[in-house]
PDB file of N, CA and C in Angstrom:
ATOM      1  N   UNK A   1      14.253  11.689  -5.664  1.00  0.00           N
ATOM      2  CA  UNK A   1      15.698  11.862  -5.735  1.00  0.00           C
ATOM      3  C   UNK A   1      16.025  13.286  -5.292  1.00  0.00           C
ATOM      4  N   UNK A   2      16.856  13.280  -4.368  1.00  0.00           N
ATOM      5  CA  UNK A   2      17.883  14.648  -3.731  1.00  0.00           C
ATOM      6  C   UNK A   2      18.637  14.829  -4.065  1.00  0.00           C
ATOM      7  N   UNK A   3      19.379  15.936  -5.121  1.00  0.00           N
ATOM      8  CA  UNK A   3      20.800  15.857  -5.062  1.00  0.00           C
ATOM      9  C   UNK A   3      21.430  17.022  -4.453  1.00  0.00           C
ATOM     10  N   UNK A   4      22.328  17.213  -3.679  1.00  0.00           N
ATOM     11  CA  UNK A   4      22.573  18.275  -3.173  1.00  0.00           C
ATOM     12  C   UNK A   4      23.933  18.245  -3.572  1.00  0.00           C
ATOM     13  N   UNK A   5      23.947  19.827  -4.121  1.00  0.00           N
ATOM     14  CA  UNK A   5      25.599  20.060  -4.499  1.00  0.00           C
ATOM     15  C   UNK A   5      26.436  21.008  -2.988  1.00  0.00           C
ATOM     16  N   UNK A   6      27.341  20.714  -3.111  1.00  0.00           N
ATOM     17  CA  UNK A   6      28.326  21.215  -2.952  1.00  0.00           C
ATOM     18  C   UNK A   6      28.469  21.356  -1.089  1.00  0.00           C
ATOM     19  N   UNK A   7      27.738  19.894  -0.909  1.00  0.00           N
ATOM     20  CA  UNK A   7      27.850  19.134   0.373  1.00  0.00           C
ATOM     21  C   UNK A   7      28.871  19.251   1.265  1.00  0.00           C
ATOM     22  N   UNK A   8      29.719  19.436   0.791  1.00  0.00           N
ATOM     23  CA  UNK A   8      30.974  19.444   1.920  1.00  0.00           C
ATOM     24  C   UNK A   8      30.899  20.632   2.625  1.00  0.00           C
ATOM     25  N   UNK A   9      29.854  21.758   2.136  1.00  0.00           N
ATOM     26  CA  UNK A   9      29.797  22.807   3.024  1.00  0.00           C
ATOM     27  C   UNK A   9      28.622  22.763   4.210  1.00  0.00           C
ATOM     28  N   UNK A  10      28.014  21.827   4.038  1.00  0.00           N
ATOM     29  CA  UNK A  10      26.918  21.457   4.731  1.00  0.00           C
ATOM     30  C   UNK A  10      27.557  21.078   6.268  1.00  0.00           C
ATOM     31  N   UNK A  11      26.520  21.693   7.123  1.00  0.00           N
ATOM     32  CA  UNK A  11      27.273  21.521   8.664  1.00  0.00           C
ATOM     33  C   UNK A  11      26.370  19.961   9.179  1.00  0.00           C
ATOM     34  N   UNK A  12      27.228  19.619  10.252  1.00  0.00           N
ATOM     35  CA  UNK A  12      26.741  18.358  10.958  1.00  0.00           C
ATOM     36  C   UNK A  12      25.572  18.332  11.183  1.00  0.00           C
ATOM     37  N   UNK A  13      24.994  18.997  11.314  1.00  0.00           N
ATOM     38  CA  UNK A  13      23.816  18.874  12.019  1.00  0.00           C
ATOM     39  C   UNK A  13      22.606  18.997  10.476  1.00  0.00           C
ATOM     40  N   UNK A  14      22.988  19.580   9.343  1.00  0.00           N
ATOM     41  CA  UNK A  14      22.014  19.583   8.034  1.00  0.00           C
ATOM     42  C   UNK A  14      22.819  18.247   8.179  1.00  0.00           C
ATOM     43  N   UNK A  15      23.846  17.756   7.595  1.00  0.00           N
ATOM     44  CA  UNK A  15      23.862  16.361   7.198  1.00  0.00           C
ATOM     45  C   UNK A  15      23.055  15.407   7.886  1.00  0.00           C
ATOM     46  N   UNK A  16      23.186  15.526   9.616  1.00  0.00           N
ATOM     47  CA  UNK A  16      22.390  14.210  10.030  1.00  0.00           C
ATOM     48  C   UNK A  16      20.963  14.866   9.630  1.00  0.00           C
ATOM     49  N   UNK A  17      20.085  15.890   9.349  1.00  0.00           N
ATOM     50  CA  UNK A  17      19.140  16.187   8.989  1.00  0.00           C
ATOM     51  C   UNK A  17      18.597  15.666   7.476  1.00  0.00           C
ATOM     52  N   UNK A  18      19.447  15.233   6.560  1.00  0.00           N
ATOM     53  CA  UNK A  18      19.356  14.674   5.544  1.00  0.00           C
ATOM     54  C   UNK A  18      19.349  13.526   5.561  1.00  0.00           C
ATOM     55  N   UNK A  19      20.446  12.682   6.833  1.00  0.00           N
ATOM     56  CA  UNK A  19      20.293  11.104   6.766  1.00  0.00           C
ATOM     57  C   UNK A  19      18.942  10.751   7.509  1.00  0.00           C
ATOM     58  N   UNK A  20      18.564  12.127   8.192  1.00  0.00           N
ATOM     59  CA  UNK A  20      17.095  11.482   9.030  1.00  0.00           C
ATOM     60  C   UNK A  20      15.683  11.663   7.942  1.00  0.00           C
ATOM     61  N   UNK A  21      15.866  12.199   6.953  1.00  0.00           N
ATOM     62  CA  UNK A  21      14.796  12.495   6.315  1.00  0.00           C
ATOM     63  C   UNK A  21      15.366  11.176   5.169  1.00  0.00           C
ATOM     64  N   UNK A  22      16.394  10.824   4.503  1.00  0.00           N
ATOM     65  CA  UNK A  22      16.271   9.540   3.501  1.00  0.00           C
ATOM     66  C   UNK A  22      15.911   8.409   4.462  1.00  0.00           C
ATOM     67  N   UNK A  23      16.115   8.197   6.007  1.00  0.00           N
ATOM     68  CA  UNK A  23      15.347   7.032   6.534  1.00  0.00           C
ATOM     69  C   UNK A  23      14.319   7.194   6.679  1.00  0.00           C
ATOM     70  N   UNK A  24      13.597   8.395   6.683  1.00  0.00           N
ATOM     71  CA  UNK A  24      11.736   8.476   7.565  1.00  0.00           C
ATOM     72  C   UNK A  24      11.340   8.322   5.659  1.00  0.00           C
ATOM     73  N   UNK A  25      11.896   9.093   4.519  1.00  0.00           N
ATOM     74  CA  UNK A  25      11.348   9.334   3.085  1.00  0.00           C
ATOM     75  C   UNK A  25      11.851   7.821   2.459  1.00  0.00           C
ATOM     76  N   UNK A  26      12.623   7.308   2.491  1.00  0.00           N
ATOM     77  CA  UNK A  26      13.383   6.384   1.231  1.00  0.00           C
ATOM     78  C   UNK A  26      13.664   7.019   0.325  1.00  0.00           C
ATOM     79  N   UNK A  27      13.954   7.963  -0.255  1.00  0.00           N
ATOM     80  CA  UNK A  27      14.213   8.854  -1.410  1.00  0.00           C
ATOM     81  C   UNK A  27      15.494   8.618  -1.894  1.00  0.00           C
ATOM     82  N   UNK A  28      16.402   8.334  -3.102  1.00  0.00           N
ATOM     83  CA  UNK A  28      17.350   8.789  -3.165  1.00  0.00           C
ATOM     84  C   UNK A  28      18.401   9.954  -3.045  1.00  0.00           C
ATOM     85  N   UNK A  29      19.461  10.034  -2.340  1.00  0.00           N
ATOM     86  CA  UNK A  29      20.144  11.083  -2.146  1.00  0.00           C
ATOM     87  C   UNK A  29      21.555  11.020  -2.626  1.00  0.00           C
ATOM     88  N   UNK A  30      21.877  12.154  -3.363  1.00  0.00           N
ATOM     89  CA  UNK A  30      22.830  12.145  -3.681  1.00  0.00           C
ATOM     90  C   UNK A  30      24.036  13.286  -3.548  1.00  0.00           C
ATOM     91  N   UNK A  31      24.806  13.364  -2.980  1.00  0.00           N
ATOM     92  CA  UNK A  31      25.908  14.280  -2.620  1.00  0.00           C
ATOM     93  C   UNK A  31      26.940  14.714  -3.483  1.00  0.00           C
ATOM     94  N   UNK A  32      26.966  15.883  -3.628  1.00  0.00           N
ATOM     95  CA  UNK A  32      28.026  16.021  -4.721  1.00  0.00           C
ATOM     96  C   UNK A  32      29.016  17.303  -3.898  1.00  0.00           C
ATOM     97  N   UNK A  33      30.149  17.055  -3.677  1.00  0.00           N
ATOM     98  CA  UNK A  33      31.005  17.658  -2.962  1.00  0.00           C
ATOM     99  C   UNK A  33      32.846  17.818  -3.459  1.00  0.00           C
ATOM    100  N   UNK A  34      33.557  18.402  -3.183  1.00  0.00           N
ATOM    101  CA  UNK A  34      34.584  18.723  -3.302  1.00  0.00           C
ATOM    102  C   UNK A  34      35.851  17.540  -2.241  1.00  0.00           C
ATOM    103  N   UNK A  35      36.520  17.151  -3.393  1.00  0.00           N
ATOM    104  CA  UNK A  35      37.259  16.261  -2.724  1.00  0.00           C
ATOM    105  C   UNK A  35      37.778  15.999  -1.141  1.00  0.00           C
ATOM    106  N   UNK A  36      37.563  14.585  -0.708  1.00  0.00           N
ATOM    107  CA  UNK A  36      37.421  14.462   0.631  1.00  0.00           C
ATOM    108  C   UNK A  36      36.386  14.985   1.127  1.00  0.00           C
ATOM    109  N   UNK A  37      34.868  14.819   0.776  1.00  0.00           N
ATOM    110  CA  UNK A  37      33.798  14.488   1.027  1.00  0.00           C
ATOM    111  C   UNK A  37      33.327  12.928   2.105  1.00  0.00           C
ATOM    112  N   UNK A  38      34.118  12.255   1.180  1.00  0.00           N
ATOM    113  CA  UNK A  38      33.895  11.122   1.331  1.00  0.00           C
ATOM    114  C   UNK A  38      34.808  10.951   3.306  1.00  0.00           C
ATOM    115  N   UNK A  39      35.726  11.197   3.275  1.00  0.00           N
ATOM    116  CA  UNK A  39      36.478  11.495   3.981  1.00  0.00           C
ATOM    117  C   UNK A  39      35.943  12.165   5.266  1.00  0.00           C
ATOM    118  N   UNK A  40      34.959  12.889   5.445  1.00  0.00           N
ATOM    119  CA  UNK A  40      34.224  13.943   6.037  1.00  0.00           C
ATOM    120  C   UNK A  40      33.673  13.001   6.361  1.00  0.00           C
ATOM    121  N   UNK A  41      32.776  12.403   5.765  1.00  0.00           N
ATOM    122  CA  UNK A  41      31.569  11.474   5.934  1.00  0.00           C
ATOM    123  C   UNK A  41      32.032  10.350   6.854  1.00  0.00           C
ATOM    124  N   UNK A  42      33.048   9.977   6.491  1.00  0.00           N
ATOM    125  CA  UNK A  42      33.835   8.941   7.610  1.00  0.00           C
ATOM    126  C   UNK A  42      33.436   8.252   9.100  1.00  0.00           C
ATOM    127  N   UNK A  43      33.401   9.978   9.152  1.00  0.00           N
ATOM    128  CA  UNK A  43      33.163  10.287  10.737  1.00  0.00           C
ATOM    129  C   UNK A  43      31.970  10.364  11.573  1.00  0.00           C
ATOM    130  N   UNK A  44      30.838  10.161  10.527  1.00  0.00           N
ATOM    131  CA  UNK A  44      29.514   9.847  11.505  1.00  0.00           C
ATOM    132  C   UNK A  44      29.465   9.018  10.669  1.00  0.00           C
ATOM    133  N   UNK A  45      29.487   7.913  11.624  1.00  0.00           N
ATOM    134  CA  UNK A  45      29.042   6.409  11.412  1.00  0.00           C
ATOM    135  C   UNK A  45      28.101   5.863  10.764  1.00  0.00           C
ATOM    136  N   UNK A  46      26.895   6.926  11.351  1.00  0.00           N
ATOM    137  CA  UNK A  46      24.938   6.536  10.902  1.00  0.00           C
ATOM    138  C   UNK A  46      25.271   7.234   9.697  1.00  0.00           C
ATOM    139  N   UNK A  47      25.385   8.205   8.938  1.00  0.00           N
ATOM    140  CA  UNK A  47      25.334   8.531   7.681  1.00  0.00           C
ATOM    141  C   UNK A  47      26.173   7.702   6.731  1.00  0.00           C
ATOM    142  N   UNK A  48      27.781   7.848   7.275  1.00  0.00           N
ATOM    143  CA  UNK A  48      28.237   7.153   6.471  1.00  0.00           C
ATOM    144  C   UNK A  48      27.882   5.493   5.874  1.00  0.00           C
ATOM    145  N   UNK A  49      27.255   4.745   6.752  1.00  0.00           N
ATOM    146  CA  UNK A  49      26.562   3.297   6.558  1.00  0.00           C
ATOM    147  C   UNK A  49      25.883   3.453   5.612  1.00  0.00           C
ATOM    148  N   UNK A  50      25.363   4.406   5.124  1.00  0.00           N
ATOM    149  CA  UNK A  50      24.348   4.612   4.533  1.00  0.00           C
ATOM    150  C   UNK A  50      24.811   4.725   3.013  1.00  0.00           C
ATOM    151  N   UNK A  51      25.961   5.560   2.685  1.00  0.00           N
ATOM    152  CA  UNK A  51      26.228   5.278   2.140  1.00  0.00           C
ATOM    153  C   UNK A  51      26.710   4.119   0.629  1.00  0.00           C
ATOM    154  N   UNK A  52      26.025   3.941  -0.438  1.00  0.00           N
ATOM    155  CA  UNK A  52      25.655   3.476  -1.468  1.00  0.00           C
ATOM    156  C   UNK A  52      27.492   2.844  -2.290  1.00  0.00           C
ATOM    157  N   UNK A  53      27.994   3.977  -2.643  1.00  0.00           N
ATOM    158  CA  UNK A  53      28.767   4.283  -3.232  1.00  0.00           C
ATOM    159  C   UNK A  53      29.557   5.470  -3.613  1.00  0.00           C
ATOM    160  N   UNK A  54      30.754   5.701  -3.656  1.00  0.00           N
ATOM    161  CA  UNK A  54      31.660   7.188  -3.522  1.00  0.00           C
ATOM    162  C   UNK A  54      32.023   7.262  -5.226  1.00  0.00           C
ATOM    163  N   UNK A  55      32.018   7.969  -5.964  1.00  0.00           N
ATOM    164  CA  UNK A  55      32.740   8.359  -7.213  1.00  0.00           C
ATOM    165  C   UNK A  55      33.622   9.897  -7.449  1.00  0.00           C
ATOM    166  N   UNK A  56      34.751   9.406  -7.764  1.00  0.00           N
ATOM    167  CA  UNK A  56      36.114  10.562  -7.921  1.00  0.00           C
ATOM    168  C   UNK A  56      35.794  11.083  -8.920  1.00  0.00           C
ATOM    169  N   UNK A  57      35.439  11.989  -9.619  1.00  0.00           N
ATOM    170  CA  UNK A  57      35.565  12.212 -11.486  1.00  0.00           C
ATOM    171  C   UNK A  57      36.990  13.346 -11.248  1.00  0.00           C
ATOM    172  N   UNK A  58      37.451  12.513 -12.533  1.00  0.00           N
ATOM    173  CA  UNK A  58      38.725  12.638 -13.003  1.00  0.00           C
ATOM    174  C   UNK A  58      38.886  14.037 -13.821  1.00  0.00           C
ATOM    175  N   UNK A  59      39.346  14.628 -14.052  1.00  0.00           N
ATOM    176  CA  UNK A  59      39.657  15.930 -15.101  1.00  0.00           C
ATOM    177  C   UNK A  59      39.311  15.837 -16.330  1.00  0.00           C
ATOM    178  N   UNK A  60      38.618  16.175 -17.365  1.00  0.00           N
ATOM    179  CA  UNK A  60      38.559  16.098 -18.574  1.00  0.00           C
ATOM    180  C   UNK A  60      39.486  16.143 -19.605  1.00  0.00           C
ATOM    181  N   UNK A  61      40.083  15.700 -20.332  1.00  0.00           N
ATOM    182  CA  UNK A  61      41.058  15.862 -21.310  1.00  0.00           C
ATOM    183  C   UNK A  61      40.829  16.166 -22.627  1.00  0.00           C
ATOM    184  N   UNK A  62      41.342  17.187 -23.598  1.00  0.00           N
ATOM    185  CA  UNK A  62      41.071  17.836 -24.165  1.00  0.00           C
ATOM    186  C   UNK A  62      40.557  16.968 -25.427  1.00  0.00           C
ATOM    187  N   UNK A  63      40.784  15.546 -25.686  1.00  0.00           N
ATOM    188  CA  UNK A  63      39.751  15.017 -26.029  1.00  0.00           C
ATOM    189  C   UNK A  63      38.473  14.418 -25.546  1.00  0.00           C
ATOM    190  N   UNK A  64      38.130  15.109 -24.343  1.00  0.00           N
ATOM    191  CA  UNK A  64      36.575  14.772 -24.207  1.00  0.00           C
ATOM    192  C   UNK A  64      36.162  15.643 -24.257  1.00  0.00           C
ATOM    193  N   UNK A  65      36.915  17.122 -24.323  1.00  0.00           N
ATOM    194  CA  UNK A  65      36.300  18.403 -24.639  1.00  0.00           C
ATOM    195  C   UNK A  65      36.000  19.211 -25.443  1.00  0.00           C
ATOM    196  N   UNK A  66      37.223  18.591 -26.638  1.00  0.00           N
ATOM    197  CA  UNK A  66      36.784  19.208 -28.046  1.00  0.00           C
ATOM    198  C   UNK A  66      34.994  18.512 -28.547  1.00  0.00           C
ATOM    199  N   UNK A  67      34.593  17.607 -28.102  1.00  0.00           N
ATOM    200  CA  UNK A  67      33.013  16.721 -28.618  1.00  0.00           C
ATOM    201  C   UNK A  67      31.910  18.418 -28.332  1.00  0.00           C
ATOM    202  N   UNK A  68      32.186  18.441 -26.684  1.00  0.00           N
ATOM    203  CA  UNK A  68      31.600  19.399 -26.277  1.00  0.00           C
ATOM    204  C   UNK A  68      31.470  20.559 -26.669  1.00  0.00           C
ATOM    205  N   UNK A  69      32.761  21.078 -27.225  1.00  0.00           N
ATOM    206  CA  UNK A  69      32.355  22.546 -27.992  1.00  0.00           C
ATOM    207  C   UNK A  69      32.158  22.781 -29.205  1.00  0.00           C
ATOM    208  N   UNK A  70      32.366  21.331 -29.805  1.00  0.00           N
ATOM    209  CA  UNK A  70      32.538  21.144 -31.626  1.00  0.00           C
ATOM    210  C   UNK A  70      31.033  20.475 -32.314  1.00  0.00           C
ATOM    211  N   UNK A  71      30.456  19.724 -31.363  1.00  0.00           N
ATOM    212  CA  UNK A  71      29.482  18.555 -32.046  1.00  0.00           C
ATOM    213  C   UNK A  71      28.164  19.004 -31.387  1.00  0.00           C
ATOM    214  N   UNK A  72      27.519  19.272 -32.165  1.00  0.00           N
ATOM    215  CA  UNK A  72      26.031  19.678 -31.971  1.00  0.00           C
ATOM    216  C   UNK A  72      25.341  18.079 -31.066  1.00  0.00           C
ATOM    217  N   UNK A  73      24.533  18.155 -29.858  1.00  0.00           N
ATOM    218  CA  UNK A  73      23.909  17.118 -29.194  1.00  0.00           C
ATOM    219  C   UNK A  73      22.924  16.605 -29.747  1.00  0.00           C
ATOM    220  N   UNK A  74      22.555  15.613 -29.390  1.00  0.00           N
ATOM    221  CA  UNK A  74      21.552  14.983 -30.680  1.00  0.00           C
ATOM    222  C   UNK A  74      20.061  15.647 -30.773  1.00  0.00           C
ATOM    223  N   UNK A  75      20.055  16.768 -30.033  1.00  0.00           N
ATOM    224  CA  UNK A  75      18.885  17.641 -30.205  1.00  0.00           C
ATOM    225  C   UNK A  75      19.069  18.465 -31.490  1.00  0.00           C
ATOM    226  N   UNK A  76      20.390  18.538 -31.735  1.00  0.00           N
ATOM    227  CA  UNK A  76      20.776  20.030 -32.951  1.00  0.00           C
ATOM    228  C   UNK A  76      21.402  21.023 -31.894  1.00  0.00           C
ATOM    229  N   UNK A  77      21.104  20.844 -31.096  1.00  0.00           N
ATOM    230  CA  UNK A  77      21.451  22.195 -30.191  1.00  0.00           C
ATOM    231  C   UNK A  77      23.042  22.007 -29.865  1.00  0.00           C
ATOM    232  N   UNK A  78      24.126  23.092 -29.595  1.00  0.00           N
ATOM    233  CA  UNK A  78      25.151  22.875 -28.940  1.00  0.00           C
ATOM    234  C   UNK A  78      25.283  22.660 -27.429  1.00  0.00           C
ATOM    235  N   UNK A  79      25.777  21.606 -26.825  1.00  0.00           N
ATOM    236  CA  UNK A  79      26.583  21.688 -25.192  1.00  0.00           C
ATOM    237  C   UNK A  79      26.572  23.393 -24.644  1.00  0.00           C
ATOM    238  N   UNK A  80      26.890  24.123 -25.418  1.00  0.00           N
ATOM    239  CA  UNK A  80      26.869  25.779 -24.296  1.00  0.00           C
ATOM    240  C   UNK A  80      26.178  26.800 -25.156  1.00  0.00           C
ATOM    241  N   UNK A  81      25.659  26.670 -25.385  1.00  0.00           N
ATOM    242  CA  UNK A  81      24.073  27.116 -26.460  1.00  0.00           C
ATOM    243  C   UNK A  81      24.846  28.188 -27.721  1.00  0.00           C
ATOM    244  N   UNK A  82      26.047  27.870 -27.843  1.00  0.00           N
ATOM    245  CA  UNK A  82      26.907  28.781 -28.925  1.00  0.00           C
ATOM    246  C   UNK A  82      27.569  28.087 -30.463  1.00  0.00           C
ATOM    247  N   UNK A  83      27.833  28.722 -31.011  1.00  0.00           N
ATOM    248  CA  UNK A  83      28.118  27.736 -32.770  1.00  0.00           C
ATOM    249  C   UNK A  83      29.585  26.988 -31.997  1.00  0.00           C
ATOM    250  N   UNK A  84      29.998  26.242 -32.845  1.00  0.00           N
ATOM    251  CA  UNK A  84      31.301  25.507 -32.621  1.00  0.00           C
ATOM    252  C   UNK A  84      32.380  26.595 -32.726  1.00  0.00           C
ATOM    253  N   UNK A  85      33.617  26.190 -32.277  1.00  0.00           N
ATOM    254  CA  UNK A  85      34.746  27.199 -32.320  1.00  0.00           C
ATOM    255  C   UNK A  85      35.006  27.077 -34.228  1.00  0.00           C
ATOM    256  N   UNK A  86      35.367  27.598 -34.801  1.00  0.00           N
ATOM    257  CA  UNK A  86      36.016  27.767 -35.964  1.00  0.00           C
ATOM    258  C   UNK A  86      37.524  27.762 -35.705  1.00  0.00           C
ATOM    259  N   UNK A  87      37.841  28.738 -35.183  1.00  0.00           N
ATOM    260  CA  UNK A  87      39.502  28.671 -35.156  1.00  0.00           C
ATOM    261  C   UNK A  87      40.302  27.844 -33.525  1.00  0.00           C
ATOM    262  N   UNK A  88      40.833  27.382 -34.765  1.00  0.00           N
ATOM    263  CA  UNK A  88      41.859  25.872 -33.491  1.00  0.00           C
ATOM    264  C   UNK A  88      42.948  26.755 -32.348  1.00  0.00           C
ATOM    265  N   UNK A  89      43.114  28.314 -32.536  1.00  0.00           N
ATOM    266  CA  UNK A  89      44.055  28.590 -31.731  1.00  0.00           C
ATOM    267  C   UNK A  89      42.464  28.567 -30.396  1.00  0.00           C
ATOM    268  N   UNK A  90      41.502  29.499 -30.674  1.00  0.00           N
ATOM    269  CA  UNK A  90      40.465  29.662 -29.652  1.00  0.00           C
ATOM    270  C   UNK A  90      39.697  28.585 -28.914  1.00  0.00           C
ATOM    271  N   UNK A  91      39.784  27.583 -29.674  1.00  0.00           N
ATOM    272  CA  UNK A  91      39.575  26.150 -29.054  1.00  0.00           C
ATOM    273  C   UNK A  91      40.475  25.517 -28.096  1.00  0.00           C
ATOM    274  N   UNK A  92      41.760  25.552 -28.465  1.00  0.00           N
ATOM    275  CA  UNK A  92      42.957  25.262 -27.588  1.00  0.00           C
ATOM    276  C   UNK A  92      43.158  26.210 -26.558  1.00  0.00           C
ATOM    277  N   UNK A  93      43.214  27.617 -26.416  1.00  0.00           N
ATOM    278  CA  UNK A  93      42.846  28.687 -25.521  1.00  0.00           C
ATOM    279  C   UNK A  93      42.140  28.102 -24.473  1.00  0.00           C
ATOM    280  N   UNK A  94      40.906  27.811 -24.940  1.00  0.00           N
ATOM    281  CA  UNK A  94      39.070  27.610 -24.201  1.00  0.00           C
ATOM    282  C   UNK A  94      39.923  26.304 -23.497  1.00  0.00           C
ATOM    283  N   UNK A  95      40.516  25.618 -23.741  1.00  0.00           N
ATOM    284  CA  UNK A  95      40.698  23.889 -23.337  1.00  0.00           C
ATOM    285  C   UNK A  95      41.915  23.864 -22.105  1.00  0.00           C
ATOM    286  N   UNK A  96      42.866  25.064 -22.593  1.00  0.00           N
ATOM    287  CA  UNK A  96      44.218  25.211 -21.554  1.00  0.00           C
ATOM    288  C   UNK A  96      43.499  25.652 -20.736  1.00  0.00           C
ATOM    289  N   UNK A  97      42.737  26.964 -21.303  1.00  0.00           N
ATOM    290  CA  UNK A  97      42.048  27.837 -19.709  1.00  0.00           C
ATOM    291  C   UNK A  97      41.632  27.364 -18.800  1.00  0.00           C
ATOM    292  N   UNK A  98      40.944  26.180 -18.887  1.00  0.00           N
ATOM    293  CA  UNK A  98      39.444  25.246 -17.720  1.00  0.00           C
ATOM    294  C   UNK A  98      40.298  24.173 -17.296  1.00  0.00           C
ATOM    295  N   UNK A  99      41.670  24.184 -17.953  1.00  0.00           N
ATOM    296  CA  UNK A  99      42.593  22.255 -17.225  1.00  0.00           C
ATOM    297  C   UNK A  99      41.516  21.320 -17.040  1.00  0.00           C
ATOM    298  N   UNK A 100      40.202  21.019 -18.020  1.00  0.00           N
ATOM    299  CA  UNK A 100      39.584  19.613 -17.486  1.00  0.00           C
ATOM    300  C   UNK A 100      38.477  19.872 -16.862  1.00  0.00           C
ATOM    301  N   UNK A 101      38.427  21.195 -16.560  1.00  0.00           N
ATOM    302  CA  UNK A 101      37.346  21.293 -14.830  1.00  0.00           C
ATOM    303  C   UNK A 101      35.991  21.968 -15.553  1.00  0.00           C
ATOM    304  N   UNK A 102      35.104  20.705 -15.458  1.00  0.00           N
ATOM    305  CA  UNK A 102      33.809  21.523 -16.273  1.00  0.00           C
ATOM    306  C   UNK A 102      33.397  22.682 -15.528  1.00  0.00           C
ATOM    307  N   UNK A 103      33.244  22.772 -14.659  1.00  0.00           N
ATOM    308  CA  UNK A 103      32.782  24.326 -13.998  1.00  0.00           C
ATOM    309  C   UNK A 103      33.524  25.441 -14.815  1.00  0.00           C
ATOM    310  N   UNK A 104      34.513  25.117 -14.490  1.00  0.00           N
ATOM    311  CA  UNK A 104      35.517  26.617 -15.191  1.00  0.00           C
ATOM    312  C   UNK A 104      35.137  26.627 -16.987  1.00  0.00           C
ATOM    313  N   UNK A 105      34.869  25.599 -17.516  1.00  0.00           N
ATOM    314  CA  UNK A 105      34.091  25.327 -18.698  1.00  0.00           C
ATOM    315  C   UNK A 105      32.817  26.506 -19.209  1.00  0.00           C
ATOM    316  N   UNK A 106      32.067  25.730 -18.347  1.00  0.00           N
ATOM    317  CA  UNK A 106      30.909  26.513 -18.001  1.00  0.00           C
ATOM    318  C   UNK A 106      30.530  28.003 -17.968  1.00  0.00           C
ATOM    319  N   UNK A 107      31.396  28.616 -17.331  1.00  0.00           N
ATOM    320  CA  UNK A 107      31.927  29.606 -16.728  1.00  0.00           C
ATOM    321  C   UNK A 107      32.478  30.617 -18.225  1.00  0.00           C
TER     322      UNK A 107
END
């Protein structure tokens, strides 16, 4: 398995270099890119065929985000290796700041 992030910066010529190595390898590949990726891909025919399946992910909403900074993972460990928020103004802060976008999360 390949996953390559942030594909849409990838020039024509690495992409068909990737669709020529999942036909000579069989490997899975997977693209992870910035909206209208898919869109990009369109346009060469031989890659795009190839193509499996496209997925949009949607924004997070501040109930799928309070789990993440509040609930220890079933290791014990926290989602961002820190204790839970205690105070609800700094939680709501942390949740307006990122609008949804795990990177800015992360970050």
């Amino acid at each position: 398995l390949l996953i390559v992030d942030e594909a849409d910066r990838l020039a024509v010529n690495s992409l068909e270099y990737l669709r020529d190595l999942y036909d000579r390898q069989g490997f899975g590949l997977v693209l992870i890119g910035m909206p209208g990726l898919e869109k990009r891909l369109k346009r060469y025919a031989q890659l795009y065929s190839r193509v499996g399946f496209a997925h949009a992910f949607r924004v997070l909403t501040a109930d799928d985000l309070r789990p993440l900074l509040q609930e220890p993972l079933p290791t014990g460990e926290f989602a961002f290796g820190h204790a839970p928020f205690q105070d609800e103004a700094a939680l709501g802060a942390v949740i307006r700041t990122c609008r949804g976008n795990l990177r800015l999360l992360v970050r």
